[in-house]
Each structure stands twice: as structure tokens, then as C-alpha cells.
Protein backbone atom coordinates (compact mmCIF):
# COMPACT_ATOMS: atom_id res chain seq x y z
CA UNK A 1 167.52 -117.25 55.69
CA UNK A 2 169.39 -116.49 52.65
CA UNK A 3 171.86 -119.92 51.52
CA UNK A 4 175.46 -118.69 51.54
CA UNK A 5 177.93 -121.19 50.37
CA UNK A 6 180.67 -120.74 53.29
CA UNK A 7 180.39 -119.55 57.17
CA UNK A 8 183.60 -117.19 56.52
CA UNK A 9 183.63 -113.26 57.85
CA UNK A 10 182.68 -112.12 54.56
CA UNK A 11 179.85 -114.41 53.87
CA UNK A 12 178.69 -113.53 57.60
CA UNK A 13 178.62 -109.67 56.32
CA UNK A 14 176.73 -110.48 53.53
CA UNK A 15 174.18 -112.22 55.59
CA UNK A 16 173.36 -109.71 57.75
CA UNK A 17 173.13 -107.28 54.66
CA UNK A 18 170.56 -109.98 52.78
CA UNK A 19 168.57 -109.40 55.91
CA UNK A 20 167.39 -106.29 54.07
CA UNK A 21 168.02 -106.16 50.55
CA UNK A 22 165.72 -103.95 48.52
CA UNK A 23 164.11 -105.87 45.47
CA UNK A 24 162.62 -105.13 42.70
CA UNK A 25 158.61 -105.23 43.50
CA UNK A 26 157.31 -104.69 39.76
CA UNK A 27 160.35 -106.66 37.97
CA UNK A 28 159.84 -110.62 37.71
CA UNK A 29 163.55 -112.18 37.85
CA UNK A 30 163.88 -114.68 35.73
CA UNK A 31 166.85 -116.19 38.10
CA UNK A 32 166.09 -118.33 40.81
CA UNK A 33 166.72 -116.61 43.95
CA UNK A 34 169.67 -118.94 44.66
CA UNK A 35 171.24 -117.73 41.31
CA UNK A 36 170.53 -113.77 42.53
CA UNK A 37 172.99 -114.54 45.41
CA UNK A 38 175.35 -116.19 43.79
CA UNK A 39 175.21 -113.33 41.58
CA UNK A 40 175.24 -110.90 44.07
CA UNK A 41 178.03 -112.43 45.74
CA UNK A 42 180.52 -112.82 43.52
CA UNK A 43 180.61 -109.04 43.47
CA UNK A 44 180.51 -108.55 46.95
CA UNK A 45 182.54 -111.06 48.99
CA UNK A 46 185.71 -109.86 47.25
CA UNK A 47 185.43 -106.68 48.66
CA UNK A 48 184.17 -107.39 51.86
CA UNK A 49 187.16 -109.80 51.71
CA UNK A 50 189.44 -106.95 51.18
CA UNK A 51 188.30 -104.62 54.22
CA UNK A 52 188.82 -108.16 56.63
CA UNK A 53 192.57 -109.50 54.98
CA UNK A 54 193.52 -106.02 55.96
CA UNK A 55 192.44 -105.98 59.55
CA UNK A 56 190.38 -102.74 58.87
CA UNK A 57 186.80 -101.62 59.58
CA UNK A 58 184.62 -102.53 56.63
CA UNK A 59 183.51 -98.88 54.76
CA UNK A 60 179.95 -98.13 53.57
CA UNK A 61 178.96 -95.31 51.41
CA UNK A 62 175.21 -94.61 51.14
CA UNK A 63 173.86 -91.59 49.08
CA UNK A 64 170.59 -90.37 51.05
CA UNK A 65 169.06 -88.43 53.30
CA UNK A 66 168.71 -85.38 50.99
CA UNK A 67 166.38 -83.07 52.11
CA UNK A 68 162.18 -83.41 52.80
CA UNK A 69 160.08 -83.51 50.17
CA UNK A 70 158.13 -80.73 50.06
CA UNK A 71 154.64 -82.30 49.67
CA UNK A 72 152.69 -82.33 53.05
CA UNK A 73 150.50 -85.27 52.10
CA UNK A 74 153.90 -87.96 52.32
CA UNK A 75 156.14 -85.59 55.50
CA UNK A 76 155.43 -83.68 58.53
CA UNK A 77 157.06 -80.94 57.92
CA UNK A 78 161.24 -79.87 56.07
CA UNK A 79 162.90 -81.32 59.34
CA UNK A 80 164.47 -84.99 60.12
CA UNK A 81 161.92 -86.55 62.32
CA UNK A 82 161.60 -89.98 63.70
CA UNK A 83 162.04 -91.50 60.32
CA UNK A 84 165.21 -90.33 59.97
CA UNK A 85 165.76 -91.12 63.69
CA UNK A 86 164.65 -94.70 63.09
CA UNK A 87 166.87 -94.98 60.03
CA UNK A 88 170.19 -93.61 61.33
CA UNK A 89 169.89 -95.88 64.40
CA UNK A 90 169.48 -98.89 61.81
CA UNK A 91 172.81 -98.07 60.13
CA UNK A 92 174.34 -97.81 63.46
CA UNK A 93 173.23 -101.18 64.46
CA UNK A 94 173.96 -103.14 61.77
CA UNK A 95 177.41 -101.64 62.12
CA UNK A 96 177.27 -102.90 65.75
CA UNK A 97 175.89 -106.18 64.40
CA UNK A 98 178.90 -106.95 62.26
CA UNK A 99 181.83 -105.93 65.07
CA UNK A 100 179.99 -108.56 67.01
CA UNK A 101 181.58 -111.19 65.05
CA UNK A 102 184.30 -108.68 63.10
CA UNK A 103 185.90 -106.38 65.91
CA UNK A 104 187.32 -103.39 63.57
CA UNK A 105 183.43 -103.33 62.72
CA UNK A 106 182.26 -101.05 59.89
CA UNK A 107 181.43 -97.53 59.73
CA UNK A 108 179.09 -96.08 56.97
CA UNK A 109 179.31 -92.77 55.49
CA UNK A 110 175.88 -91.21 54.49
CA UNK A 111 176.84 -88.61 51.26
CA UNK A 112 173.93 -86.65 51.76
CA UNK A 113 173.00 -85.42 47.69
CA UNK A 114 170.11 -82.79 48.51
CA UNK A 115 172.70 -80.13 47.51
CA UNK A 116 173.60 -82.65 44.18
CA UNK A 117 169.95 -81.88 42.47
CA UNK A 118 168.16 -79.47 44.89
CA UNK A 119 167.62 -77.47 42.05
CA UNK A 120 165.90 -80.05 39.83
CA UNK A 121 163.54 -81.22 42.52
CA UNK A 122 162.76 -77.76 43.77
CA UNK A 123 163.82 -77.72 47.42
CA UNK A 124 166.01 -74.61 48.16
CA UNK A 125 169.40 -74.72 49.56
CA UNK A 126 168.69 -73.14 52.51
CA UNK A 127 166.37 -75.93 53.57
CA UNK A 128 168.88 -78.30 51.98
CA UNK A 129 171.45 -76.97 54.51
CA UNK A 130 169.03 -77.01 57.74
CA UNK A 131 168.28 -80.61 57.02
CA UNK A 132 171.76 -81.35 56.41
CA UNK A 133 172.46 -79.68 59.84
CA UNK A 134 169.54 -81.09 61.67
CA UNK A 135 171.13 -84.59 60.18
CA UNK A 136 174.36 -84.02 61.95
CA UNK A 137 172.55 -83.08 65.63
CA UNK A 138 170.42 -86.14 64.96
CA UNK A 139 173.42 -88.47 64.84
CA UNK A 140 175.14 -87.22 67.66
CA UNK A 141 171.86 -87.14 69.70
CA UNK A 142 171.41 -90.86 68.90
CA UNK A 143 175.41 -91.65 69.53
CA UNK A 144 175.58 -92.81 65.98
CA UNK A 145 179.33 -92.83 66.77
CA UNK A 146 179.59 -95.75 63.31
CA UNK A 147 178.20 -92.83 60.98
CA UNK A 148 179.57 -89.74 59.18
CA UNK A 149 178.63 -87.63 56.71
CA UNK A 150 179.67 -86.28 53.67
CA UNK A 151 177.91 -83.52 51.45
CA UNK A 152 179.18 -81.79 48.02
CA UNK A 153 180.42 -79.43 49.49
CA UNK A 154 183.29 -81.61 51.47
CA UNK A 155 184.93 -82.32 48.23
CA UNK A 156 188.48 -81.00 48.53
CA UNK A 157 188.47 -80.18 44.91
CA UNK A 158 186.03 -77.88 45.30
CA UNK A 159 186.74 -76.33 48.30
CA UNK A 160 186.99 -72.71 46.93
CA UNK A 161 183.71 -72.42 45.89
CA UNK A 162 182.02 -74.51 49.07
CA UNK A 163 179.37 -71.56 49.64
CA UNK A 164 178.07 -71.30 45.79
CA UNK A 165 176.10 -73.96 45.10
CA UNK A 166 175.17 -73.09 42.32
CA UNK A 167 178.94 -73.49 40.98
CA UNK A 168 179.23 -76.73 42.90
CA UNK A 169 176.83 -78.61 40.92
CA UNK A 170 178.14 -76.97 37.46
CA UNK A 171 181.28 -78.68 38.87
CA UNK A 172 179.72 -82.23 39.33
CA UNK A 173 178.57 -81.74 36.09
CA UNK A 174 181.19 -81.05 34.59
CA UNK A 175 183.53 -83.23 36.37
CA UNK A 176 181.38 -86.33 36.75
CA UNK A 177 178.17 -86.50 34.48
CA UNK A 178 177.58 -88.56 31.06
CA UNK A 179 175.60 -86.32 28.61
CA UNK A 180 171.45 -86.61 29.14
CA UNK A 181 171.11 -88.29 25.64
CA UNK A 182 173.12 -91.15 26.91
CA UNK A 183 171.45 -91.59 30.35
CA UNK A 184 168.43 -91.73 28.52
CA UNK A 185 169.83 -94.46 26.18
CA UNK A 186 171.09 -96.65 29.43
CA UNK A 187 167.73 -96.07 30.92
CA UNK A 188 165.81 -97.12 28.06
CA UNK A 189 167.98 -99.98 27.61
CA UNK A 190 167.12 -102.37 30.67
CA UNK A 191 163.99 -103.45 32.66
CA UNK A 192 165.89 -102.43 35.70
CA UNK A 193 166.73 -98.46 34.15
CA UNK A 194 162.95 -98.17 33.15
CA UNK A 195 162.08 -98.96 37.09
CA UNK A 196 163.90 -96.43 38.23
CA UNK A 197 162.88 -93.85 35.70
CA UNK A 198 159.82 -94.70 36.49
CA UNK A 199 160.02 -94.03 40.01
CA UNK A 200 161.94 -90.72 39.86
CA UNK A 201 159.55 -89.54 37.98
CA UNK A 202 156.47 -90.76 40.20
CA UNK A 203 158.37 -89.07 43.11
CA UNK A 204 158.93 -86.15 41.35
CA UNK A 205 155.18 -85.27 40.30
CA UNK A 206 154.16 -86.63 43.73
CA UNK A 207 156.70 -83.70 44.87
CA UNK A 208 155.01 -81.42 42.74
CA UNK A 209 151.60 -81.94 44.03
CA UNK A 210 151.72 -79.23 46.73
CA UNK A 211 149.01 -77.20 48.06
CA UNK A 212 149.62 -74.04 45.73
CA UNK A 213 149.97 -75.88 42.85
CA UNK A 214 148.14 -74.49 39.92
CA UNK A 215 148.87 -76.50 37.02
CA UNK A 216 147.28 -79.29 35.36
CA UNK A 217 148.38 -82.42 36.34
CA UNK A 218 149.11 -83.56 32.63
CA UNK A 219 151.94 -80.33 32.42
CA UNK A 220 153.39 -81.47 36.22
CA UNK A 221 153.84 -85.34 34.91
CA UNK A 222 155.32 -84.06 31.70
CA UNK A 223 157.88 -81.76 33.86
CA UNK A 224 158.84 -84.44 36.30
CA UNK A 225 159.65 -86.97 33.13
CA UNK A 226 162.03 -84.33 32.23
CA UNK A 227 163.30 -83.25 35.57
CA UNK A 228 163.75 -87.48 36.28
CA UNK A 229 166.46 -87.68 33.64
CA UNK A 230 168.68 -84.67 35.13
CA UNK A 231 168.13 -86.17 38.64
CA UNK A 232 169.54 -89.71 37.34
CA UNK A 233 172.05 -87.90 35.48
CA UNK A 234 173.19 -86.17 38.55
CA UNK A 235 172.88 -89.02 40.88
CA UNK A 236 174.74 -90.46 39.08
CA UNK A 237 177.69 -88.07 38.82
CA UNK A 238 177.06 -88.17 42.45
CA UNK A 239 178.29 -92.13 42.22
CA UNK A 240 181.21 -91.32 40.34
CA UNK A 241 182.17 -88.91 42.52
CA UNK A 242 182.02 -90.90 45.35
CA UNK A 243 183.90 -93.37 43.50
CA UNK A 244 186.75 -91.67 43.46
CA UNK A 245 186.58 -89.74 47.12
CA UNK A 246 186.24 -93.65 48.70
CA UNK A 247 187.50 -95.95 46.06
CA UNK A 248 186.92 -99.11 48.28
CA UNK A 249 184.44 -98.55 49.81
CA UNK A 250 181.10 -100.99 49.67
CA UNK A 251 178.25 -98.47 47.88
CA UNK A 252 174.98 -99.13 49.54
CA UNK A 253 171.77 -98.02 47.69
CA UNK A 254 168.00 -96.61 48.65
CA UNK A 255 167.00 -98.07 45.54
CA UNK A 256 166.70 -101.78 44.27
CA UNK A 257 169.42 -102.70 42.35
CA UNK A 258 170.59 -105.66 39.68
CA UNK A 259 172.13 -108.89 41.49
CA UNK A 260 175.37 -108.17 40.10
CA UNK A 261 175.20 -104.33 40.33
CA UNK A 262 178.27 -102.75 42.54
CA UNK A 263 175.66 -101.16 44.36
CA UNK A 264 173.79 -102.89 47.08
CA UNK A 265 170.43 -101.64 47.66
CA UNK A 266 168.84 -102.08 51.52
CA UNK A 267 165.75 -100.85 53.54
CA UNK A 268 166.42 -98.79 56.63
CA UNK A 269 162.77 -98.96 58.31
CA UNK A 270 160.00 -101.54 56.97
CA UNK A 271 157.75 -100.47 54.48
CA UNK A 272 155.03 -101.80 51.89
CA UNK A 273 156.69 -99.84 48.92
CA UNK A 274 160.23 -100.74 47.85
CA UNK A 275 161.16 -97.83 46.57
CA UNK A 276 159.57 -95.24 49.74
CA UNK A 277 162.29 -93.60 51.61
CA UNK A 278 161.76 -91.28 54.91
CA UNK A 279 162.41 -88.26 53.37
CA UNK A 280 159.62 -89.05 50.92
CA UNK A 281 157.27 -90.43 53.91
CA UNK A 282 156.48 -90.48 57.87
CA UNK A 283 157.51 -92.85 60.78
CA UNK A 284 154.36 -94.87 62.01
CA UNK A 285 153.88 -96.80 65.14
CA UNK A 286 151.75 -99.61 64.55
CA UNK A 287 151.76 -101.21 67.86
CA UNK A 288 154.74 -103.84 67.51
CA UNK A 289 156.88 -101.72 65.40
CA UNK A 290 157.30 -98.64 63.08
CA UNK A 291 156.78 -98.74 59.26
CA UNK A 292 156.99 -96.33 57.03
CA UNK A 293 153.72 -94.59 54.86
CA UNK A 294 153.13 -91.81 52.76
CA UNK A 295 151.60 -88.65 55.76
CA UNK A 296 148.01 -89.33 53.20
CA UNK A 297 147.63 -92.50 54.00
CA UNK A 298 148.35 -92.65 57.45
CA UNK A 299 145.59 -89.32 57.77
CA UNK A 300 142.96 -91.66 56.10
CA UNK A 301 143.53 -94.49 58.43
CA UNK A 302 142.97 -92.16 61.46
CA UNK A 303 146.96 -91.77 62.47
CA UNK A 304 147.46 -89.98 65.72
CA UNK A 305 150.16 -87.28 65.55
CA UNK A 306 152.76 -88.04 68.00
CA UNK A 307 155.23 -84.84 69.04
CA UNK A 308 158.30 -85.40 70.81
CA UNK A 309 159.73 -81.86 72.71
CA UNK A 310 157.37 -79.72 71.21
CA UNK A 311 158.18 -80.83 67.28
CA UNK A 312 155.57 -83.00 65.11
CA UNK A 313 157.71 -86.26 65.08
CA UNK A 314 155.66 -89.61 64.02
CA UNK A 315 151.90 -91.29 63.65
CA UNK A 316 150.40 -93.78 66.19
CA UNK A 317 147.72 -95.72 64.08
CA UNK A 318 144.74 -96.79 66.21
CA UNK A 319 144.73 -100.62 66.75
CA UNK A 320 142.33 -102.19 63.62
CA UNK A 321 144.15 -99.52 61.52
CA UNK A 322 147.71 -100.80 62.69
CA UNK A 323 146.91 -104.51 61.81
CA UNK A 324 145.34 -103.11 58.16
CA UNK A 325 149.22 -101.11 57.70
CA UNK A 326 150.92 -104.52 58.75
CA UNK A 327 153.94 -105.13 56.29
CA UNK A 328 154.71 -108.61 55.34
């Protein structure tokens, strides 16, 4: 168990968040782990201390859940399947968790950002809408009643122009975005920015790798190390955005983040790759519990296909393949 200093409300939040912090796999901290959380919590008690001197539920934002990748060998198919199903009902409980001890509890807000930088990762927007609305059934189905949503095209601001989304991002852009030259300067500039470059950029040609693909794999890397700086760049917008539309709230992350970053990031379904999200993968029963793998991987270790009502929803590994896709 994480060491906290004190047994107040806030520390107890920030215990049960600990629970399942996304690191860095590839970066060696040079901080003792005990430094990390001090680190990490003298950004974060004081405003989870905020939410609890004010009687009110404690307020998550989490950009995800954008849309399927569109390579068959990591998803099923350009639908929310038991992935997402697993994931929402982890943010639900962990809401339920902390009213346990907290009564006004916590509610998190998931800003879908497929519509943010559909463009640059080349999933139209009317599969970015489906998912979006397949999202929203999914939640209620589940009785996710601690979760809402919140897309781009819920900004007041932009209200008028809601259908063209096309204009909506221009507006982001506009509105919200530092110029490319200096996100690539920030990225360039840290361990932690070159990780996540990094990692766009390897989901990004992964992406790329569909079955009608005819380039050469040298021109699809070189695209996706472009395309990875306008996705940041818009992400990031996307932050700032959010910033403003829920000024207090706690920002929760998909990614790993710095110690003493604002943004927290945390693993909604166990997996053996830090930075794998179910979008970019499938759900897989491996006898005790789900994890989550890349649709390849699970193929090549003989993964059953498991439907649910008629619709392609998760893998059942046989049992010497479900002890080889343990996760520590």
C-alpha cells in the first residue's frame, strides 16, 4: 500500500486513486517512490481538500473513450464492447468506493475527444458519433448513474456550429492550441514529452496498419511522427478547454504522467502495457479476471471469441494461454 502521511478524507481519496496510477514503464525515476507521492500529493490533496471543506461531490474529468481504432489486429470491430463495458463500470466503482467513506461521493465526467483529432487519426465522424452514442447507451445499460459525458460539441461557445465539425476543431484551434513549433519544443524538452511522443506515434502507425494498406511501412512511420505532433497539439487544446469548462475539477489521465503533473494518470482494466487503452485493444477473460491485449495477440494465443446478444464482445483464452497473459 502506498505510505500517506495522514488518515484524513483527502489522503483516503488519494489512496484509493494510488491503487491504480499509471507509471511510466520505459522511464527510470530517479525519486524514490516515497518522494513520487509526496510529490504527487502536494498537488493533489489541496484540491481534493477543496471538493470535501465544501461539502460537495469530488469532480473528475477524464479525456477518453474516443472512438475504435480502426486496425482489426488490436479491436473487434468500431463499437464499445466489453472493454469499454469493463472500464465504465471501474469509474463507477471507484466513485462508489469513495462515498463509502465521503457521502457527496464523486462523479467523473468522461470528455470524449474522438471528434477533437478524428481527422488526424483517420476515423470519420460518423463513426466518431456512433461510438459516442453507443458510449451513452453503454452507461445507462450499466447504471453508471456517477458518469457523464461531455464531447466538443457541448461547448456552449460553440453551440452554433455543433453539426460542422469541421469548424469545431478550427475553433479549438484557434481558441485553445499553442503553435506546433512549440509543442514540439516542450516535447523535445523532457524524458516524460519524448514518452509520449513516442507512443502517439507507435499508436498512430499501429492505426495505420490496416488491411488495405498499400504503403511502405517507412512512409506510414514517417506520417504518424507528423500526425503525433497535431494529435498532442490538439489534446492538448482539448486540456485547456476543459480547463476552463470545469475549472476545479481533478483531471484524470489515460496516460502516465509526472509526479507533480495536474494530471493524474490511472488504469481502468489491467494490462501488461502502460500506455494500452480499450479503444486501442480487446477485453480478455483469463479465467480469474479480464486484462486487456492487443485482438493479435490474443488470436496467436488461441483466444475464443465470446459474443454477447448477437455482437462480437470479448476473448476467453484457453487455460495454459490465460496463465502465459497473467499481468503482474
Amino acid at each position: 500500500m502506498y505510505a500517506i502521511a495522514e488518515d484524513t478524507l483527502p489522503a483516503r481519496v488519494l489512496k484509493e486513486l494510488l491503487l491504480y496510477r499509471r507509471r511510466y514503464p520505459e522511464h527510470r525515476q530517479s525519486a524514490s517512490e516515497a518522494d513520487e507521492i509526496r510529490r504527487i500529493e502536494q498537488v493533489q490533496l489541496p484540491r481534493i481538500a477543496a471538493f470535501i471543506e465544501a461539502g460537495e461531490p469530488i469532480e473528475f474529468v477524464l479525456p477518453a473513450f474516443p472512438a475504435k481504432s480502426p486496425n482489426p489486429g488490436k479491436v473487434l470491430d468500431s463499437r464499445p464492447d466489453m472493454a469499454e463495458r469493463l472500464s465504465l463500470s471501474f469509474l463507477n466503482h471507484l466513485c462508489q468506493r469513495i462515498q463509502l467513506f465521503y457521502a457527496p461521493g464523486a462523479k467523473i465526467t468522461v470528455c470524449s475527444d474522438g471528434r477533437v483529432f478524428g481527422d488526424l487519426v483517420r476515423i470519420g465522424d460518423a463513426h466518431i458519433s456512433a461510438y459516442q452514442d453507443a458510449l451513452r447507451l453503454m452507461i445507462e445499460e450499466i447504471g453508471a448513474t456517477h458518469i457523464g459525458v461531455f464531447n466538443l460539441e457541448d461547448v456552449r461557445a460553440f453551440e452554433a456550429q455543433r453539426d460542422d465539425h469541421e469548424q469545431l476543431r478550427q475553433l479549438l484551434i484557434d481558441g485553445y492550441a499553442e503553435p506546433l513549433e512549440s509543442i514540439r519544443e516542450t516535447l523535445l524538452a523532457s524524458e516524460e514529452g519524448l514518452l509520449l511522443y513516442r507512443a502517439i506515434t507507435r499508436f498512430l502507425y499501429e492505426d495505420g496498419l490496416t488491411p488495405d494498406y498499400q504503403g511502405s511501412k517507412t512512409a506510414l512511420q514517417r506520417d504518424a511522427k507528423e500526425r503525433a505532433y497535431g494529435v498532442i497539439q490538439r489534446s492538448w487544446a482539448w486540456g485547456a478547454l476543459l480547463a476552463d469548462q470545469f475549472p476545479r475539477a481533478i483531471r484524470l489521465s489515460i496516460h502516465p504522467q509526472p509526479a507533480d503533473s495536474l494530471k493524474f494518470g490511472i488504469h481502468m482494466m489491467p494490462t501488461r502495457d502502460d500506455w494500452l487503452t480499450p479503444w486501442h485493444g480487446v477485453a480478455v477473460n483469463t479465467e480469474d479476471r479480464f486484462v486487456l491485449m492487443k485482438r493479435s495477440e490474443v488470436l496467436e494465443m488461441g483466444g475464443e471469441l465470446v459474443q454477447i446478444n448477437g455482437q462480437p464482445s470479448h476473448y476467453r483464452l484457453p487455460a495454459r494461454a490465460a496463465r502465459r497473459a497473467a499481468v503482474a
